[in-house]
C-alpha atoms as a PDB file:
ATOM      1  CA  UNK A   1      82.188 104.723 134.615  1.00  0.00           C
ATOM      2  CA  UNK A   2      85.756 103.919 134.705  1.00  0.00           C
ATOM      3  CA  UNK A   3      87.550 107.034 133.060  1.00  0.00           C
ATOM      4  CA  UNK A   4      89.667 107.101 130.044  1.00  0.00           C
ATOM      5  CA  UNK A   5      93.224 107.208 130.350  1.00  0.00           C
ATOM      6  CA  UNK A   6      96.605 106.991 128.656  1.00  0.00           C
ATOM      7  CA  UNK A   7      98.730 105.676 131.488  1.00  0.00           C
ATOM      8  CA  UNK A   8     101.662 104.601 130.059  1.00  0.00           C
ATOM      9  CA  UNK A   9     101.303 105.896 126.512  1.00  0.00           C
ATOM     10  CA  UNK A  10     103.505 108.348 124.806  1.00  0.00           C
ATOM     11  CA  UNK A  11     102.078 110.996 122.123  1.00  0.00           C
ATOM     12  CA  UNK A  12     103.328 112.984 119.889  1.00  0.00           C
ATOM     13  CA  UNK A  13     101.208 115.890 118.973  1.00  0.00           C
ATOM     14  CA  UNK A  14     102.728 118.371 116.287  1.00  0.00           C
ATOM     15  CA  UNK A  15     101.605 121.859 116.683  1.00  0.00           C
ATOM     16  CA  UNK A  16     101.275 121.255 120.062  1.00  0.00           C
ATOM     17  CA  UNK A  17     102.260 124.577 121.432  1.00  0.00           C
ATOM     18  CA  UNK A  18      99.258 126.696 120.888  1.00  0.00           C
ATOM     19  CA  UNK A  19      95.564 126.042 119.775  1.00  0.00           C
ATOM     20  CA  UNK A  20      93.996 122.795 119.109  1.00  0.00           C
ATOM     21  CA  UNK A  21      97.184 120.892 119.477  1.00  0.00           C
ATOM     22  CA  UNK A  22      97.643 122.371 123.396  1.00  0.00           C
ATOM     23  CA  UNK A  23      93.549 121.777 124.165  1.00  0.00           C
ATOM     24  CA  UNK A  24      95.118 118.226 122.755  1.00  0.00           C
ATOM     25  CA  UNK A  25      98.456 117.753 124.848  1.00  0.00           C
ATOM     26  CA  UNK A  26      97.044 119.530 128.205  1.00  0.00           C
ATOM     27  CA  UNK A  27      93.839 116.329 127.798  1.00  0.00           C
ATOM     28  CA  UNK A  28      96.073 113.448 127.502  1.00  0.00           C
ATOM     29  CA  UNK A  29      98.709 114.368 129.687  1.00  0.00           C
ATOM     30  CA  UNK A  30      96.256 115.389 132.181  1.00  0.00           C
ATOM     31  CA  UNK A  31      94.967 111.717 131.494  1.00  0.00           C
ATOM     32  CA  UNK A  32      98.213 110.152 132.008  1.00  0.00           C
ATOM     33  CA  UNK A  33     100.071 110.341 128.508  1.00  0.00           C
ATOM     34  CA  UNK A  34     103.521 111.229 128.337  1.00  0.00           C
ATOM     35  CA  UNK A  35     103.405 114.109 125.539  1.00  0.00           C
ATOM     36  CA  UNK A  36     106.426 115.302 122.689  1.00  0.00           C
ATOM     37  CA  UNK A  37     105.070 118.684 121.924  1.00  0.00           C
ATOM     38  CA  UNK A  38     106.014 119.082 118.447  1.00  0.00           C
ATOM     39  CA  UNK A  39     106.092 122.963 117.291  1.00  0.00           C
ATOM     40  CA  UNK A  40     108.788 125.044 115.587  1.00  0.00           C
ATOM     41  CA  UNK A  41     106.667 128.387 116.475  1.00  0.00           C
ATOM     42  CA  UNK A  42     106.051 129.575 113.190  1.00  0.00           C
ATOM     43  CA  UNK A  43     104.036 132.450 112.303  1.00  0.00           C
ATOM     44  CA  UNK A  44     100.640 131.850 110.688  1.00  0.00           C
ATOM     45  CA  UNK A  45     101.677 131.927 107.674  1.00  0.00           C
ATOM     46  CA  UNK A  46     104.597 128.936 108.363  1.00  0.00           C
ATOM     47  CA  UNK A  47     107.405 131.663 108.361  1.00  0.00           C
ATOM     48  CA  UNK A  48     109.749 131.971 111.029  1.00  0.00           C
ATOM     49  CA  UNK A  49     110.263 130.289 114.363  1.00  0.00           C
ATOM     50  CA  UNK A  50     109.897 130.494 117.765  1.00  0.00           C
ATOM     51  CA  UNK A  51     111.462 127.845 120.290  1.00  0.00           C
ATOM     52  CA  UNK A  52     109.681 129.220 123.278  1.00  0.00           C
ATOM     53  CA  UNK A  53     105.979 128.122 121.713  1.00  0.00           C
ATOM     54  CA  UNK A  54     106.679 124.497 122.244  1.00  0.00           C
ATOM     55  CA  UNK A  55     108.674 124.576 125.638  1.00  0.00           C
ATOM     56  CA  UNK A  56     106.550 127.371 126.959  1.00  0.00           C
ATOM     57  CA  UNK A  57     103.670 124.718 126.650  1.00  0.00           C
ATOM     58  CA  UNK A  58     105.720 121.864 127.786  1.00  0.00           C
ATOM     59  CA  UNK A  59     106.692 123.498 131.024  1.00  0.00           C
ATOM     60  CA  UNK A  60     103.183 124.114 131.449  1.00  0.00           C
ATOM     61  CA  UNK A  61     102.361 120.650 131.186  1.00  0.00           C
ATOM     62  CA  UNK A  62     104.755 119.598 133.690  1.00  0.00           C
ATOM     63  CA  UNK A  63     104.182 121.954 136.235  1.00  0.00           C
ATOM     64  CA  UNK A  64     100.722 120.885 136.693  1.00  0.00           C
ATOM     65  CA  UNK A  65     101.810 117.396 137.172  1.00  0.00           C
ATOM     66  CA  UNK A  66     102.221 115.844 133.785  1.00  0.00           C
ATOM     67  CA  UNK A  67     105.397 114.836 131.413  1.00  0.00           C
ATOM     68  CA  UNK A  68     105.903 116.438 128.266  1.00  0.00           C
ATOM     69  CA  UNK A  69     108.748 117.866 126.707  1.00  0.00           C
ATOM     70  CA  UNK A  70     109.052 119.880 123.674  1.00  0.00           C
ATOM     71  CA  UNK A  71     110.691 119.585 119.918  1.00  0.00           C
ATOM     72  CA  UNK A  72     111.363 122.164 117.821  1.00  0.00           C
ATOM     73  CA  UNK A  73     111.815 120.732 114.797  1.00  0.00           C
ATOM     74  CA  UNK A  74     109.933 121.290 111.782  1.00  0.00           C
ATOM     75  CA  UNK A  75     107.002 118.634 110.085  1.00  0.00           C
ATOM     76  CA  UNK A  76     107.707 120.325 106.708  1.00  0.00           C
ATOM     77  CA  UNK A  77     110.993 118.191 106.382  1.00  0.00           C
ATOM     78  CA  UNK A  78     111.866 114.558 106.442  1.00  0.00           C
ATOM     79  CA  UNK A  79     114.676 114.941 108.888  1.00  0.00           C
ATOM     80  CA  UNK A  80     112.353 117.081 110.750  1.00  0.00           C
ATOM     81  CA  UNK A  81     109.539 114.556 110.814  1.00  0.00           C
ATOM     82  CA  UNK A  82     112.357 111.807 111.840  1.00  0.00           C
ATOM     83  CA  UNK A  83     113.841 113.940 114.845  1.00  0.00           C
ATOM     84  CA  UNK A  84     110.241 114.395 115.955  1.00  0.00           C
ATOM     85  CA  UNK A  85     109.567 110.721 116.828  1.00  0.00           C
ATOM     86  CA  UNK A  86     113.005 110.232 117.860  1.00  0.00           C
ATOM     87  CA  UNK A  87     112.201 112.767 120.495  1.00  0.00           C
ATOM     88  CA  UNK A  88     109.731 110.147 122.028  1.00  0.00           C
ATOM     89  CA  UNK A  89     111.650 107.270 121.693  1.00  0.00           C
ATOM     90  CA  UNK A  90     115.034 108.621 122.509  1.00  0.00           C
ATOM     91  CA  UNK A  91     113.319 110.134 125.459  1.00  0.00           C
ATOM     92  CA  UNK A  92     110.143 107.102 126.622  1.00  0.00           C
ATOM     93  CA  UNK A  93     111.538 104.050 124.252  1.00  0.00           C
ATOM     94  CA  UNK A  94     108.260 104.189 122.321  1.00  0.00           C
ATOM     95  CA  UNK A  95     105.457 105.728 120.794  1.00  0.00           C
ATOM     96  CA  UNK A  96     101.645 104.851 120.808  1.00  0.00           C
ATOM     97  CA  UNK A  97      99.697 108.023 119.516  1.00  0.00           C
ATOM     98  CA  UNK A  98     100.719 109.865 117.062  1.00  0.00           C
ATOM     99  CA  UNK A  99      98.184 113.307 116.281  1.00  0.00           C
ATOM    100  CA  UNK A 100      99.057 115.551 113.570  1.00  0.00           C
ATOM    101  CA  UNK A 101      97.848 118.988 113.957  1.00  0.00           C
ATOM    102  CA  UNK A 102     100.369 121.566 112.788  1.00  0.00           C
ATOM    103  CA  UNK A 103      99.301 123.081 109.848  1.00  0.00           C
ATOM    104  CA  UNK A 104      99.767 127.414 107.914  1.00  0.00           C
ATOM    105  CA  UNK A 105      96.985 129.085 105.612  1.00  0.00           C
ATOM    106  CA  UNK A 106      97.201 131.831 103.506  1.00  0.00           C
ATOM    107  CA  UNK A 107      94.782 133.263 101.479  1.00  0.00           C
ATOM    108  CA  UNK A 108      95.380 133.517  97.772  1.00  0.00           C
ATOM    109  CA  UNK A 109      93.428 133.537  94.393  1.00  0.00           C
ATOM    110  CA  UNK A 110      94.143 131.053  92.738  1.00  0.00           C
ATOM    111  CA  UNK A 111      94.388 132.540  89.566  1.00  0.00           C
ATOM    112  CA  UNK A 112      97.389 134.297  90.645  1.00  0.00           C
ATOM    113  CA  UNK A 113      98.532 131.700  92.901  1.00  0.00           C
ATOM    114  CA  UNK A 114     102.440 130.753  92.983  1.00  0.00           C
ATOM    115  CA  UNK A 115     104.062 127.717  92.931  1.00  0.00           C
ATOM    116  CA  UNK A 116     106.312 128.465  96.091  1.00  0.00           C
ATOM    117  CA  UNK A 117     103.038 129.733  97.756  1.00  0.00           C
ATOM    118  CA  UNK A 118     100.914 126.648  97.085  1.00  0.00           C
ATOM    119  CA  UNK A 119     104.054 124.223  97.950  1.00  0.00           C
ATOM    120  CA  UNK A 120     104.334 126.216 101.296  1.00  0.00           C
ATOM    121  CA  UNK A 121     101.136 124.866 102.295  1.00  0.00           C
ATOM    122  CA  UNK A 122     101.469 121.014 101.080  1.00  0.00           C
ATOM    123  CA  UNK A 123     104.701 120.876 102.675  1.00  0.00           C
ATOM    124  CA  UNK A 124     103.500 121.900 106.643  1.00  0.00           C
ATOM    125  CA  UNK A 125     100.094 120.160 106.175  1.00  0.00           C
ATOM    126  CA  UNK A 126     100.670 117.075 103.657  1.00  0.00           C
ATOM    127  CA  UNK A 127     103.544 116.278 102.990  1.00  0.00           C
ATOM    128  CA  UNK A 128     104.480 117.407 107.162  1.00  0.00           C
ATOM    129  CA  UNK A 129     101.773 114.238 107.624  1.00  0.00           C
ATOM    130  CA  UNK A 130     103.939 111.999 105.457  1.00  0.00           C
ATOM    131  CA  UNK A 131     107.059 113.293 107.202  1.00  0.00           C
ATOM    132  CA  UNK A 132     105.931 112.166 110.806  1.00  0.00           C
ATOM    133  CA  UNK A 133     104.227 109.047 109.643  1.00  0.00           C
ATOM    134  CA  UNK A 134     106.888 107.656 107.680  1.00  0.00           C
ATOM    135  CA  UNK A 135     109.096 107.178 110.532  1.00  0.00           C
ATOM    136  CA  UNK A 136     106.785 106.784 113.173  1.00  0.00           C
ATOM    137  CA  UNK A 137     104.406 103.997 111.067  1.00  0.00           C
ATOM    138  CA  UNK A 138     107.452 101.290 110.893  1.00  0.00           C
ATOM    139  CA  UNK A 139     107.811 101.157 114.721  1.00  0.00           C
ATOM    140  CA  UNK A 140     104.052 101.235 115.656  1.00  0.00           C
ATOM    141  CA  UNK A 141     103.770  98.146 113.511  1.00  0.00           C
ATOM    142  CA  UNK A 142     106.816  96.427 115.281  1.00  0.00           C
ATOM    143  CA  UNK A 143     105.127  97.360 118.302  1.00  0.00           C
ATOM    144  CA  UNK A 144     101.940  96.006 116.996  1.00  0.00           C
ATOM    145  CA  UNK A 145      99.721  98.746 118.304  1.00  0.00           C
ATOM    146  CA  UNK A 146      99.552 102.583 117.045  1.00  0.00           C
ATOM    147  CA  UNK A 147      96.908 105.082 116.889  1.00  0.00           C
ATOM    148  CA  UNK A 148      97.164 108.160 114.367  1.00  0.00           C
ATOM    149  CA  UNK A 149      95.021 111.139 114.178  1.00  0.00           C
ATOM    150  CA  UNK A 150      95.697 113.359 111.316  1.00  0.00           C
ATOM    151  CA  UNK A 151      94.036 116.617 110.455  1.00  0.00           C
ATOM    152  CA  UNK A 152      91.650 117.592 107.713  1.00  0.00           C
ATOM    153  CA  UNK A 153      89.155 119.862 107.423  1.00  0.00           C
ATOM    154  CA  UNK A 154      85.632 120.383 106.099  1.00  0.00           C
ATOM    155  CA  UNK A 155      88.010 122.843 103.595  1.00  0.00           C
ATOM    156  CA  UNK A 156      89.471 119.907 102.425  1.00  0.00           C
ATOM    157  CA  UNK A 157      85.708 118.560 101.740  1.00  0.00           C
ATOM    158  CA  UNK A 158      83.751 121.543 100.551  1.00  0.00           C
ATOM    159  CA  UNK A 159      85.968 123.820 100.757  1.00  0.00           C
ATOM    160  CA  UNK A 160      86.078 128.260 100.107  1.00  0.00           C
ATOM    161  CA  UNK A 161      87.383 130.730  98.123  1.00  0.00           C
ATOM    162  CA  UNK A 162      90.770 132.038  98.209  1.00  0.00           C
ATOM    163  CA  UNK A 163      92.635 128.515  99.756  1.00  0.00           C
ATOM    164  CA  UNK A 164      93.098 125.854  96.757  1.00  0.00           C
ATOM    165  CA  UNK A 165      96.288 124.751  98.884  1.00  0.00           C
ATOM    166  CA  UNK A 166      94.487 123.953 101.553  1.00  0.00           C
ATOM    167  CA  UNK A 167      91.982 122.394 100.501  1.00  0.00           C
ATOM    168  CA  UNK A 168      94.415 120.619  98.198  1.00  0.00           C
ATOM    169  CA  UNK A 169      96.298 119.133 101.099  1.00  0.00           C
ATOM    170  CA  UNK A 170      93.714 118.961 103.958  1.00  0.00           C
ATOM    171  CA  UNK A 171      91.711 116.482 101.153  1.00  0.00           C
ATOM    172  CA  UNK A 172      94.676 114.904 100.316  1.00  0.00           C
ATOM    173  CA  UNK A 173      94.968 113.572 104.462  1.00  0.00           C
ATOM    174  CA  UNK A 174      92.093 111.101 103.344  1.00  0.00           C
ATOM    175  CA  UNK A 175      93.980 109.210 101.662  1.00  0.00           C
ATOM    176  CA  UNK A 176      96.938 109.063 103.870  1.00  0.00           C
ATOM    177  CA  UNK A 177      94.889 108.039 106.627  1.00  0.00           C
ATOM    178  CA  UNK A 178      93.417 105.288 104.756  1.00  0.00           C
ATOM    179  CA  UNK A 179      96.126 104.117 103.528  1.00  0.00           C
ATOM    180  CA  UNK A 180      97.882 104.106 106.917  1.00  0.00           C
ATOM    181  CA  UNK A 181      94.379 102.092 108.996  1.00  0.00           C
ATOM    182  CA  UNK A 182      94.518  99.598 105.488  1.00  0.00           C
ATOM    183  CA  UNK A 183      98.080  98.785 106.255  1.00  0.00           C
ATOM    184  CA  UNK A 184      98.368  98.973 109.715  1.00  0.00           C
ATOM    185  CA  UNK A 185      94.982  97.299 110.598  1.00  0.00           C
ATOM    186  CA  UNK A 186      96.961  93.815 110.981  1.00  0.00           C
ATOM    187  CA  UNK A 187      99.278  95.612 112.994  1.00  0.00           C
ATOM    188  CA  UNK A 188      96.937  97.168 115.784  1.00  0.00           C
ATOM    189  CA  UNK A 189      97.063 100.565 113.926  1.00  0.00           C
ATOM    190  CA  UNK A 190      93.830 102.819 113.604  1.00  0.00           C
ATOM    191  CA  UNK A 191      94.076 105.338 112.097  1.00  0.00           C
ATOM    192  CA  UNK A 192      91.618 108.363 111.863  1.00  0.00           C
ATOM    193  CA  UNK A 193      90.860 111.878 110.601  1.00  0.00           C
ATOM    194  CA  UNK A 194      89.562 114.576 112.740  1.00  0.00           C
ATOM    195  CA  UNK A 195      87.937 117.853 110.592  1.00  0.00           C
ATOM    196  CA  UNK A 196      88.177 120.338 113.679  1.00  0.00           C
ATOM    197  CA  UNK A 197      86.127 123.641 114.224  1.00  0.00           C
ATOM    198  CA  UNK A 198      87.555 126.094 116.968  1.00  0.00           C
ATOM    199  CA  UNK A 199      88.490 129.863 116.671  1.00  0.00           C
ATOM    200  CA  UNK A 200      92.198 129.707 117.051  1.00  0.00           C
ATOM    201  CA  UNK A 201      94.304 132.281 115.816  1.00  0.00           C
ATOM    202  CA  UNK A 202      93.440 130.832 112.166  1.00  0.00           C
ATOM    203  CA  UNK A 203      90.268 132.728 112.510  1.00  0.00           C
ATOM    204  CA  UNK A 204      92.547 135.909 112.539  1.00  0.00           C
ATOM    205  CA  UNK A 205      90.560 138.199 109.891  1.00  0.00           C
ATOM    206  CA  UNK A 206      87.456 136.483 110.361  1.00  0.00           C
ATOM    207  CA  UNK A 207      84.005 137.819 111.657  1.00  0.00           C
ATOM    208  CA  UNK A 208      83.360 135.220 114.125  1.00  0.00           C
ATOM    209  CA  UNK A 209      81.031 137.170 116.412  1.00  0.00           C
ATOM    210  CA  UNK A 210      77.937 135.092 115.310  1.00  0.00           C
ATOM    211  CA  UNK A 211      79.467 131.817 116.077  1.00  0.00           C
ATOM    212  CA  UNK A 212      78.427 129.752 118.797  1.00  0.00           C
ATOM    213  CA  UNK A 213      81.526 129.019 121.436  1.00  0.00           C
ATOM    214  CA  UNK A 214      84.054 127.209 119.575  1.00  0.00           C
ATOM    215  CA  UNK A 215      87.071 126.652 121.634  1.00  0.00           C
ATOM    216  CA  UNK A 216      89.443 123.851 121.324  1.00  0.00           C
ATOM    217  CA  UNK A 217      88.237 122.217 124.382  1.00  0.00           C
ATOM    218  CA  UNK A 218      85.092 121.454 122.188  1.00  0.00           C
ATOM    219  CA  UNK A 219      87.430 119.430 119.721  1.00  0.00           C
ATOM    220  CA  UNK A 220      89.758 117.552 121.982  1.00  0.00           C
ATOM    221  CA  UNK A 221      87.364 114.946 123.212  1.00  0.00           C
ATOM    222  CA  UNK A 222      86.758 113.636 120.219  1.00  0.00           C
ATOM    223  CA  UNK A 223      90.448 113.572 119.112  1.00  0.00           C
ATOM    224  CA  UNK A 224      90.993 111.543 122.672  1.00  0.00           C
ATOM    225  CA  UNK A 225      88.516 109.006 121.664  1.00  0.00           C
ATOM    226  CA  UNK A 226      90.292 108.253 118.274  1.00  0.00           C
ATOM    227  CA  UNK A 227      93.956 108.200 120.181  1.00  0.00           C
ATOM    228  CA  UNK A 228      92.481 106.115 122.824  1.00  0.00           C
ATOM    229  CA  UNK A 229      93.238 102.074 122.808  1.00  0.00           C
ATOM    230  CA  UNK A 230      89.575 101.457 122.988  1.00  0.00           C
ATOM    231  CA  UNK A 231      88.831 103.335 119.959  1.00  0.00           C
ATOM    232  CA  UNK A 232      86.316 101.042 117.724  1.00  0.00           C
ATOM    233  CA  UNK A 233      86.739 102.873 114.394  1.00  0.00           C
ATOM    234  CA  UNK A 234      89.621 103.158 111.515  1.00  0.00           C
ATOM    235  CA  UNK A 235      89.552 105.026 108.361  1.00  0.00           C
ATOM    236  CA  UNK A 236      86.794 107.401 109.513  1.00  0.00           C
ATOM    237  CA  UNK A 237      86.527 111.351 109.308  1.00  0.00           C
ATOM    238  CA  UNK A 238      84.594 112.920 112.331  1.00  0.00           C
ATOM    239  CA  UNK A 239      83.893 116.565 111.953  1.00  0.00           C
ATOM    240  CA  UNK A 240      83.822 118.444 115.783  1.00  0.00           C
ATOM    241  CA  UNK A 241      82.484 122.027 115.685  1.00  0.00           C
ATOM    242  CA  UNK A 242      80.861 124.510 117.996  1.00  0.00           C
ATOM    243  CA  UNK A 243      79.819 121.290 120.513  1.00  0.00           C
ATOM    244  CA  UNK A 244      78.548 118.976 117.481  1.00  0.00           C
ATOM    245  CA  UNK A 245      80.757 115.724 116.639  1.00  0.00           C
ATOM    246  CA  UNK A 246      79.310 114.176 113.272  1.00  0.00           C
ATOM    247  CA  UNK A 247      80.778 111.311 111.066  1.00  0.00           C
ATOM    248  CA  UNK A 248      81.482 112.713 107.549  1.00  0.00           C
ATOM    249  CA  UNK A 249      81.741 110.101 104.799  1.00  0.00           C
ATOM    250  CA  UNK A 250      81.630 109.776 100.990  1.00  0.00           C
ATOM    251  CA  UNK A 251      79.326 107.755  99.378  1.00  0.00           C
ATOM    252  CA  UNK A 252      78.272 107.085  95.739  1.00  0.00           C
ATOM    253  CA  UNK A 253      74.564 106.788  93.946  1.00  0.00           C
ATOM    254  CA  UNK A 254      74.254 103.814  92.584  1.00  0.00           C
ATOM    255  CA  UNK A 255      73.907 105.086  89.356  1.00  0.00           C
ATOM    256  CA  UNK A 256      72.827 104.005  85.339  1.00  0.00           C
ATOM    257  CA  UNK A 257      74.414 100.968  84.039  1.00  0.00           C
ATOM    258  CA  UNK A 258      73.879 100.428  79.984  1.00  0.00           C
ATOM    259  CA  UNK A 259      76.354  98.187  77.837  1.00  0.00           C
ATOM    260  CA  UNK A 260      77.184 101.352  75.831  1.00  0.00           C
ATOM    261  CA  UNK A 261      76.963 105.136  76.512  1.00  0.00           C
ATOM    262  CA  UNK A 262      76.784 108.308  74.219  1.00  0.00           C
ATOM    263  CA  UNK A 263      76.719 111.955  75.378  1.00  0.00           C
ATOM    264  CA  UNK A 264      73.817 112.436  74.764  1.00  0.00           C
ATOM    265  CA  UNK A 265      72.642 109.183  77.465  1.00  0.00           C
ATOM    266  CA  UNK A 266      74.377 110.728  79.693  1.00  0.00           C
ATOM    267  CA  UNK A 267      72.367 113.609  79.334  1.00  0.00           C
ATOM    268  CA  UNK A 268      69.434 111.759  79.274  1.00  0.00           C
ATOM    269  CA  UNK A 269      69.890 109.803  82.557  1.00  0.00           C
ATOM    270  CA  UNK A 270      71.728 112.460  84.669  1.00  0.00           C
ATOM    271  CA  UNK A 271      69.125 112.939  87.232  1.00  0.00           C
ATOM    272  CA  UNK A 272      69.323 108.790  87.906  1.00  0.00           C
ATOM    273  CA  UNK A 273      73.203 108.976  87.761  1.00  0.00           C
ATOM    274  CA  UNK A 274      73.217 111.816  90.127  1.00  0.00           C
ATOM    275  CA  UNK A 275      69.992 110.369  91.751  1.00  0.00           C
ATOM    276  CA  UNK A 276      71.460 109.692  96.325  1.00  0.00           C
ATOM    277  CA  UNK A 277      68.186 107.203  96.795  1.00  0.00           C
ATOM    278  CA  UNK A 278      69.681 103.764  98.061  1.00  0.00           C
ATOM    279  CA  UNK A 279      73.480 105.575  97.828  1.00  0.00           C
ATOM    280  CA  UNK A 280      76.429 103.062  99.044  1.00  0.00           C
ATOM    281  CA  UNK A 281      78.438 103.972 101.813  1.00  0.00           C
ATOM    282  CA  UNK A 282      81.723 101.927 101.348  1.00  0.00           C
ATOM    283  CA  UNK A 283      83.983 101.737 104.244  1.00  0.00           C
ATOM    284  CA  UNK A 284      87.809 102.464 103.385  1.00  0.00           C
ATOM    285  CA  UNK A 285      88.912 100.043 106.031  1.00  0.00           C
ATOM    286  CA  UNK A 286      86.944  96.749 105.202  1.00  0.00           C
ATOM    287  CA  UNK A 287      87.149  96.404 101.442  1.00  0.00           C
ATOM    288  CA  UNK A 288      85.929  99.562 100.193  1.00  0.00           C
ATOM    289  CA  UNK A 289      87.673  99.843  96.897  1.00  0.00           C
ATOM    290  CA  UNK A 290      87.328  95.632  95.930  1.00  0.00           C
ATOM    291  CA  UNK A 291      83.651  96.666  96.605  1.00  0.00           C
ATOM    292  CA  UNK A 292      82.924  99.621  94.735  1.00  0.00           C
ATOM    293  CA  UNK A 293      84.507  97.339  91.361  1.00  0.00           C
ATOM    294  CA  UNK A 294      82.404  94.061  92.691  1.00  0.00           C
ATOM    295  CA  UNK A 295      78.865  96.216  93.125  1.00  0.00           C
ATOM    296  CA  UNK A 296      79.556  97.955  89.707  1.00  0.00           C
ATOM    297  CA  UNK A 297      80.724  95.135  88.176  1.00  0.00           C
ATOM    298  CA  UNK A 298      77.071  92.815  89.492  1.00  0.00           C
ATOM    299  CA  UNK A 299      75.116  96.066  87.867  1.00  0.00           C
ATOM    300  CA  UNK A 300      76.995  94.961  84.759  1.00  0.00           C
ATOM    301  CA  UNK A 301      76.596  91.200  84.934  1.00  0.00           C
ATOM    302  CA  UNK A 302      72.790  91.619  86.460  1.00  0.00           C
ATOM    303  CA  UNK A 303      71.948  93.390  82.308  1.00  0.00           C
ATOM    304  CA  UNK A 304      73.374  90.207  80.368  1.00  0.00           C
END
């Protein structure tokens, strides 16, 4: 079997310089990939900074035979975002794989929630996707290839207690990643969401002596796949935990159709509204929302 690599290909992976991002850098450089390792060394909680995370890592990287070098700059700005990808093109003259992985927590009730602590999450995991895509998206379509990886989590889908801004933003990457593989699918974009499980030092706090092993290493793989150039999917979510990789999609019953509706039918028929037999599974990427309006609107038209 002829092995996967990334000769040639330059990739920027924020949060490079510890955890999932370095199980992600040390596999495609070790592949071939020239690597920006993106981290500003922030504490957990996205305070502070530490410049030695992301060259530490680099020089790593390099001494084992591979080329990376490291940025310090942070995803929770736009000019950070924008001197990010210049680091790859000022340094290789392009960039093919971009994989979003920095991200903070914090752990806060959301009754007594504040603003500046909810924005401090949005702003390293959302809106630090929006800052690296933004610049990076323009060139990969000029280029007319690009593959992007951002990061969710199955806390952005079902979420916990104690981590609305999390789950606010990590939810919120499903979008952005559609949006990105609808828009850049005529461009040779794809473009991806991986909803990793590993024991990095997010699971600081947390009883994890039940769980299977759950390194990073278990992840990467699958996040190598979706930044390969062979990859065959866009606008998909693949969860990777604990050695299982899974698709994870929404879907929709098909539901009650009637010409007019009261409160009380919508009592009435709940079970057959919230009834999964025969659900649709739309896909994002090849018409998804012109489909959901054409299938309702043939429930509508099939009545008359």
């Amino acid at each position: 079997m002829t092995p996967f690599r990334f000769d040639g290909r330059v990739a920027v992976i924020t949060g490079g310089g510890r955890g999932l991002g370095l199980a992600y850098a040390q596999l495609l450089a070790g592949l071939g990939a020239r690597v920006v390792i993106a981290d500003n060394g922030s504490a957990l909680d996205g305070s502070g900074a530490d410049r030695g995370i992301a060259e530490t890592a680099a020089a790593a990287i390099r001494a084992t035979g591979g080329e990376a070098i490291a940025c310090t700059d942070s995803v929770a700005t736009a000019s950070g975002g924008k001197a990010i990808i210049a680091a790859a093109l000022d340094s290789w003259g392009r960039l093919d794989i971009l994989i979003h992985n920095a991200g903070n927590t914090r752990f806060d009730r959301f009754a007594d929630i504040t603003e500046e602590a909810f924005r401090s999450i949005l702003d390293v995991h959302l809106m630090g996707g929006f800052h690296v895509t933004r610049p990076a998206f323009p060139w990969m379509c000029k280029a007319g290839y690009g593959r992007i990886v951002l990061t969710g989590s199955i806390g952005g889908i079902y979420t916990m207690p104690q981590v609305a801004a999390y789950a606010v933003a990590k939810s919120g990457m499903i979008g952005l990643a559609n949006t990105l593989a609808i828009e850049g699918a005529e461009h040779g974009i794809k473009a991806n969401l991986i909803l990793p499980g590993a024991v990095t030092r997010m699971a600081e706090g947390l009883d994890t002596s039940a769980y299977p092993p759950m390194g990073p290493e278990l992840v990467a793989p699958m996040v190598g796949y979706l930044a390969h150039e062979s990859c065959a999917v866009s606008a998909e979510l693949y969860a990777a935990v604990g050695g299982r990789m899974a698709r994870v999609f929404i879907a929709e019953s098909p539901g009650r159709y009637r010409r007019q509706w009261s409160i009380a039918d919508v009592a009435a028929e709940l079970d057959a509204i919230r009834d999964p037999q025969g659900a649709w599974t739309l896909h994002p990427a090849e018409g998804a929302f012109g489909e959901h309006l054409a299938r309702s609107f043939a429930m509508a038209r099939a009545a008359d």
